[in-house]
C-alpha atoms as a PDB file:
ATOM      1  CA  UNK A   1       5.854  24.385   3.014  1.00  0.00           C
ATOM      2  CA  UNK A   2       4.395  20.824   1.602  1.00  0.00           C
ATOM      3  CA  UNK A   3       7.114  17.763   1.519  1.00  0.00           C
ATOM      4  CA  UNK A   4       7.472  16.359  -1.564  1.00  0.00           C
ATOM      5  CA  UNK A   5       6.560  12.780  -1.504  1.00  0.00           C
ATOM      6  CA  UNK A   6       6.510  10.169  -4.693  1.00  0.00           C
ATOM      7  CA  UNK A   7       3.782   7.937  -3.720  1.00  0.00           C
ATOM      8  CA  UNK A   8       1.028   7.649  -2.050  1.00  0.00           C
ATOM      9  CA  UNK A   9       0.239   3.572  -1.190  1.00  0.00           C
ATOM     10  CA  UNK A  10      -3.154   2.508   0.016  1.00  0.00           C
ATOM     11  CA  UNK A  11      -2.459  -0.772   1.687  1.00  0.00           C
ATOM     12  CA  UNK A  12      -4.827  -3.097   3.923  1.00  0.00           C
ATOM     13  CA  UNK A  13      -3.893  -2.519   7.215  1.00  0.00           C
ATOM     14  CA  UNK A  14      -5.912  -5.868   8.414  1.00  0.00           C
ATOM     15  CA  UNK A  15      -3.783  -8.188   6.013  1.00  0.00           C
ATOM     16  CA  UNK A  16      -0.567  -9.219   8.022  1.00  0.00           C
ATOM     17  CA  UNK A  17       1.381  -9.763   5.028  1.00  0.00           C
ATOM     18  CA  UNK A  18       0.721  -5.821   3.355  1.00  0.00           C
ATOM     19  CA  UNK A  19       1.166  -4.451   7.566  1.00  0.00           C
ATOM     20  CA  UNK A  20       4.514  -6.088   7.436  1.00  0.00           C
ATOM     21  CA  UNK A  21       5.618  -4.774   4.167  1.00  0.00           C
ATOM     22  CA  UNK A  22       4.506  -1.123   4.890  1.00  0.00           C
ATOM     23  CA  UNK A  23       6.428  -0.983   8.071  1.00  0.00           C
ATOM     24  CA  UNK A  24       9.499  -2.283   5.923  1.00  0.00           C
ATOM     25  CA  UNK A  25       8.692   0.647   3.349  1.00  0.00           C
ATOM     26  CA  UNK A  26       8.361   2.724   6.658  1.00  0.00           C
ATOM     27  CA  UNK A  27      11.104   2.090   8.475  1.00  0.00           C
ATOM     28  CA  UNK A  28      13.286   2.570   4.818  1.00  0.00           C
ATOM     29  CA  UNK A  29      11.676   5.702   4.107  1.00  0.00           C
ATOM     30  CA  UNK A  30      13.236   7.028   7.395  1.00  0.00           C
ATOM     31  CA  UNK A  31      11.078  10.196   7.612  1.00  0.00           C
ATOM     32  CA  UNK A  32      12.123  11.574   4.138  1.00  0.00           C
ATOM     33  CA  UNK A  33       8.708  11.646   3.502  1.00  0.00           C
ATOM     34  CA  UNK A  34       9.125  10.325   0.177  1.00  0.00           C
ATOM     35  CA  UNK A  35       6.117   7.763   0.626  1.00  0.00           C
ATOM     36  CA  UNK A  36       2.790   8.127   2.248  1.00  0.00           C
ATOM     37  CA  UNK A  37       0.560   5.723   3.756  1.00  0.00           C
ATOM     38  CA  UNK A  38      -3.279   5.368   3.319  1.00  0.00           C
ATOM     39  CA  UNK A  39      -4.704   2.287   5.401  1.00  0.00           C
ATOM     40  CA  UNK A  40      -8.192   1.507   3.504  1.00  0.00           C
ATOM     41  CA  UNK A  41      -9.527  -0.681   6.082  1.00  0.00           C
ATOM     42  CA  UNK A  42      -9.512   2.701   8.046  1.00  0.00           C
ATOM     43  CA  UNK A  43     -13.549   3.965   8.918  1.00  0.00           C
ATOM     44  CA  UNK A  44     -13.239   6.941   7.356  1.00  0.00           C
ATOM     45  CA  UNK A  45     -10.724   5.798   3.993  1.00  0.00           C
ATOM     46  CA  UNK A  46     -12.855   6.916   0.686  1.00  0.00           C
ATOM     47  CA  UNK A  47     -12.068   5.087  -2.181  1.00  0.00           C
ATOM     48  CA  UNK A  48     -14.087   7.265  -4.464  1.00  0.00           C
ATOM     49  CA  UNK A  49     -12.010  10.149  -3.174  1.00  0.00           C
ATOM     50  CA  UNK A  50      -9.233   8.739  -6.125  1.00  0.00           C
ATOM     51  CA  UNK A  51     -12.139   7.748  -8.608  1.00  0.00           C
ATOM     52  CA  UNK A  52     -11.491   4.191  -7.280  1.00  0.00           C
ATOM     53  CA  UNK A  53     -14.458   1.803  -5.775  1.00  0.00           C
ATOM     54  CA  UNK A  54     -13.737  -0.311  -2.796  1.00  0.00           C
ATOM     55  CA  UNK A  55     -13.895  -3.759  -4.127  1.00  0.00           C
ATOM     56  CA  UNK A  56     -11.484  -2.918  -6.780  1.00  0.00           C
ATOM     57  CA  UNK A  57      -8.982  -0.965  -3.996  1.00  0.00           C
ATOM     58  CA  UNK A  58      -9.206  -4.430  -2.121  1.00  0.00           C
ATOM     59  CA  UNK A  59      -8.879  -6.760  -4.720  1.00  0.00           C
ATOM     60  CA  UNK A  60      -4.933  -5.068  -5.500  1.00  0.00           C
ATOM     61  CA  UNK A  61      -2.606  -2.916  -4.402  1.00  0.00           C
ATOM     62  CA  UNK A  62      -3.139   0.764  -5.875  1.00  0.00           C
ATOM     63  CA  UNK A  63      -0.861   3.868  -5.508  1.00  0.00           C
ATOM     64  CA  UNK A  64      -1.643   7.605  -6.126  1.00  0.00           C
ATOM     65  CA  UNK A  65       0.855   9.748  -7.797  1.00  0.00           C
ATOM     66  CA  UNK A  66       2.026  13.073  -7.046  1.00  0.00           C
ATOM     67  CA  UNK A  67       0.385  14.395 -10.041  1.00  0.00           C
ATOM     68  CA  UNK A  68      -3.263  12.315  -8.981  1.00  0.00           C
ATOM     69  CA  UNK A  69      -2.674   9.228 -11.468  1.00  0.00           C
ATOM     70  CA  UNK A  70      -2.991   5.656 -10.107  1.00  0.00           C
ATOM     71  CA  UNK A  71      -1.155   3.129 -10.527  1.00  0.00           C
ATOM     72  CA  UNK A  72      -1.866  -0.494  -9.540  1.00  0.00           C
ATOM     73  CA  UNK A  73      -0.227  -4.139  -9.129  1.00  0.00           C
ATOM     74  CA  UNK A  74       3.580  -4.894  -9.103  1.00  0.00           C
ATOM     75  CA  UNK A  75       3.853  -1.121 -10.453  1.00  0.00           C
ATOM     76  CA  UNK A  76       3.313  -0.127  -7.396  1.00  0.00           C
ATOM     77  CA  UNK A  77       5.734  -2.456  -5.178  1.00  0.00           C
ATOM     78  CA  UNK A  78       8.415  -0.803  -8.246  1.00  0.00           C
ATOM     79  CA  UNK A  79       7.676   2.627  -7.558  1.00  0.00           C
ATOM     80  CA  UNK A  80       7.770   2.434  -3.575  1.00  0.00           C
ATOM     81  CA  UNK A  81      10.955   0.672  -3.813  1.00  0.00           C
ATOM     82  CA  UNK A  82      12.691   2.654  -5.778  1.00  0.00           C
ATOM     83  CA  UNK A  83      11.423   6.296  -3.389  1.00  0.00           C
ATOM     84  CA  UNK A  84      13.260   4.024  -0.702  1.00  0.00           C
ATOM     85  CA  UNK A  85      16.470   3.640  -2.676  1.00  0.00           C
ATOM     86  CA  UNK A  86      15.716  -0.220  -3.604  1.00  0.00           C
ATOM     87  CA  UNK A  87      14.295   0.467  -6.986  1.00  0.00           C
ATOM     88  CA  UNK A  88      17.607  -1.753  -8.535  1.00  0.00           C
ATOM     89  CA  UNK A  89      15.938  -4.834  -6.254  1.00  0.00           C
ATOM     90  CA  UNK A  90      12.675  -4.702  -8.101  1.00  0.00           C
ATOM     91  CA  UNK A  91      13.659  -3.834 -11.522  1.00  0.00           C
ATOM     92  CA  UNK A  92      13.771  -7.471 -13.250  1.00  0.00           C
ATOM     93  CA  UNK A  93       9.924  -6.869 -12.477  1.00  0.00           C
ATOM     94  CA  UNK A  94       9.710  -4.518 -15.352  1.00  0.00           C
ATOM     95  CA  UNK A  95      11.656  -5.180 -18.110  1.00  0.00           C
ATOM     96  CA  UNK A  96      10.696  -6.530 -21.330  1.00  0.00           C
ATOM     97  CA  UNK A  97      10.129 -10.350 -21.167  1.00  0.00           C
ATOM     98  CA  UNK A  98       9.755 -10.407 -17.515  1.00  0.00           C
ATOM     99  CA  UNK A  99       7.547  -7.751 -16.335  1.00  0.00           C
ATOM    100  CA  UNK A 100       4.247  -9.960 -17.741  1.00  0.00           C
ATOM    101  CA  UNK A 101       5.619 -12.529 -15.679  1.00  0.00           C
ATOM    102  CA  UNK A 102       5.921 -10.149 -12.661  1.00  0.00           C
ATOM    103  CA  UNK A 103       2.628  -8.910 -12.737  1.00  0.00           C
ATOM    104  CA  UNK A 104       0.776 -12.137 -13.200  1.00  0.00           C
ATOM    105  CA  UNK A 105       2.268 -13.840 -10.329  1.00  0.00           C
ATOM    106  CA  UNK A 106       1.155 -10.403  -8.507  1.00  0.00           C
ATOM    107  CA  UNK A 107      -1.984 -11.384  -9.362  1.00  0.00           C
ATOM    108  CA  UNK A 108      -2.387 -14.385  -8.138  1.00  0.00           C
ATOM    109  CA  UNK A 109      -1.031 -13.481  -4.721  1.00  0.00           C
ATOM    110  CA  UNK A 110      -3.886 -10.623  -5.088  1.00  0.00           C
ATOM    111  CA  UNK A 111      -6.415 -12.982  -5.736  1.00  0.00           C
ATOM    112  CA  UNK A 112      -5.363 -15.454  -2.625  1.00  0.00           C
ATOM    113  CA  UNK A 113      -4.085 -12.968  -0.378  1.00  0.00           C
ATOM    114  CA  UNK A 114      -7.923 -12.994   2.108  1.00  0.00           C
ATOM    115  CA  UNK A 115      -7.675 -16.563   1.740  1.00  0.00           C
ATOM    116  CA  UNK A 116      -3.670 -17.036   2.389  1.00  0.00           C
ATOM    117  CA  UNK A 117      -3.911 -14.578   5.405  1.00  0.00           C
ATOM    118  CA  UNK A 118      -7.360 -16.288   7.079  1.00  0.00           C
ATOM    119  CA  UNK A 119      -9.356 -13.610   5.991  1.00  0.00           C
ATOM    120  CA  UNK A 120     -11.363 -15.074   3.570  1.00  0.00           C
ATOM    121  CA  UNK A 121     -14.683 -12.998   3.167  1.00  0.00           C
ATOM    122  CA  UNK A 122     -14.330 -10.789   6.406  1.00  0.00           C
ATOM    123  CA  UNK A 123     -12.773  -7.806   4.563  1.00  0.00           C
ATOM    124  CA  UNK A 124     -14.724  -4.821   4.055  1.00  0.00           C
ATOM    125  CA  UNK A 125     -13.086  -0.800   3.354  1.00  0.00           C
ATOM    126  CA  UNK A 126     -13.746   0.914   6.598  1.00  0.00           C
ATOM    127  CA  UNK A 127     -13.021  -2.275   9.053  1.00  0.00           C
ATOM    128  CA  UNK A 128     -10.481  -1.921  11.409  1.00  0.00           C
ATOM    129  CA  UNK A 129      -7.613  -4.180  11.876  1.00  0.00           C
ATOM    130  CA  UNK A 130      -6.489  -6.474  14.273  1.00  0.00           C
ATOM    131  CA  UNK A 131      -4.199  -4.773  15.829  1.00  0.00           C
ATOM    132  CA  UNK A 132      -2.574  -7.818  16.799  1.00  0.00           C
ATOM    133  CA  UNK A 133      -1.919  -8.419  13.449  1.00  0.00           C
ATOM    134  CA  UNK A 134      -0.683  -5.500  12.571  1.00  0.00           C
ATOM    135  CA  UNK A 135       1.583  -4.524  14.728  1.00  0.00           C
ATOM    136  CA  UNK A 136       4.484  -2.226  13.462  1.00  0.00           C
ATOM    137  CA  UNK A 137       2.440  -0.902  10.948  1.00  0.00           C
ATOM    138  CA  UNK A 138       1.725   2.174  10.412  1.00  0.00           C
ATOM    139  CA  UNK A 139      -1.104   3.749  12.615  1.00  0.00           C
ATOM    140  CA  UNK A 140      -4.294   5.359  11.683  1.00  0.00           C
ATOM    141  CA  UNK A 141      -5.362   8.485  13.408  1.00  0.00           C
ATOM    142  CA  UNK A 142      -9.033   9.462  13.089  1.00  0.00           C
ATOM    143  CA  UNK A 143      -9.830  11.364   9.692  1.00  0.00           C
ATOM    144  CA  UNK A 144      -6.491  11.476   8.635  1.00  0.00           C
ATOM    145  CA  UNK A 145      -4.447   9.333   6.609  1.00  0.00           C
ATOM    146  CA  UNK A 146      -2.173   6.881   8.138  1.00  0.00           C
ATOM    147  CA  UNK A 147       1.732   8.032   9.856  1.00  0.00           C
ATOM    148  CA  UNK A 148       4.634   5.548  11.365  1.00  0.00           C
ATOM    149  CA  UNK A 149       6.139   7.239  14.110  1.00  0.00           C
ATOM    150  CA  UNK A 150       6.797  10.897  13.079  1.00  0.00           C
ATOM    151  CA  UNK A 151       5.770  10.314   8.867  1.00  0.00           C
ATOM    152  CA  UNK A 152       2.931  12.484   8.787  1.00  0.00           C
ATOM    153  CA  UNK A 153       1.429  11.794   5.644  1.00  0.00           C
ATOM    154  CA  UNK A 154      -0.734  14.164   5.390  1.00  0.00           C
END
C-alpha cells in the first residue's frame, strides 16, 4: 500500500542553509511520511523528470504535488510547514497585502543564497555535497530519492 505524502521538496543538499532546514522538516515530519525529500545535487536527480530544467530547479526552491503540479518559492516553505503541523507559523506569508512581500524577500535570498553560503558558481544538478556541510540532512542513496533515517521517500 503507497503512503500518502503532501509534498514532494527538491532541496540542494550542498547549500548548508536548505540541509539544515530539511532536517528540521525531517525531524518534524517524524516518519508520517507526509513530506518527501529529493536532493538535486544528487548524480542521478532529473530535473526534466517534473518538466523542470536544472538552472531553473537551482535558482529556487520547487515542490511537486501529489497530483504532479509544482509549486515554487515561499509556496513551498507554506505547504511543507503546514504537512508538519506549522502551517499557522507561515501563514502571514500568504495573505493578501503580505504574501507579495513574502515572496520577494524569498527571492532575494534565492538569488544570494550560492553567494551567502560560499558557493558562488560551483553549483551544478548532479554534484554531490559536502558532506561536511550537510550533515543531518537527509541522505541520498544511489538512484533513489533522498530518506532521513527510516522516511523512505520513495
Amino acid at each position: 500500500m503507497s503512503q500518502r505524502w503532501d509534498i514532494r521538496l527538491l532541496y540542494d543538499g550542498g547549500c548548508p542553509l536548505c540541509a539544515r532546514e530539511i532536517a528540521f522538516l525531517a525531524r518534524r515530519d517524524r516518519e508520517r511520511g507526509r513530506i518527501r525529500f529529493e536532493d538535486i545535487s544528487a548524480t542521478d536527480f532529473d530535473a526534466s523528470r517534473y518538466e523542470l530544467d536544472p538552472s531553473s530547479v537551482m535558482a529556487r526552491m520547487h515542490a511537486v504535488l501529489p497530483d504532479g503540479r509544482v509549486v515554487q518559492g515561499m509556496e513551498v516553505f507554506r505547504r511543507a510547514y503546514a504537512a508538519v503541523g506549522l502551517g499557522w507559523l507561515l501563514a502571514p506569508t500568504g495573505w493578501p497585502g503580505l504574501r507579495r512581500f513574502f515572496d520577494w524577500v524569498y527571492g532575494v535570498f534565492a538569488r544570494n543564497r550560492l553567494r551567502w553560503t560560499a558557493r558562488d558558481c560551483a553549483c551544478e544538478i548532479g554534484s554531490q555535497p559536502d558532506p561536511k556541510r550537510t550533515k543531518g540532512a537527509p541522505t541520498t542513496r544511489p538512484g533513489r530519492p533522498s530518506t532521513f533515517g527510516s522516511i523512505a521517500t520513495d
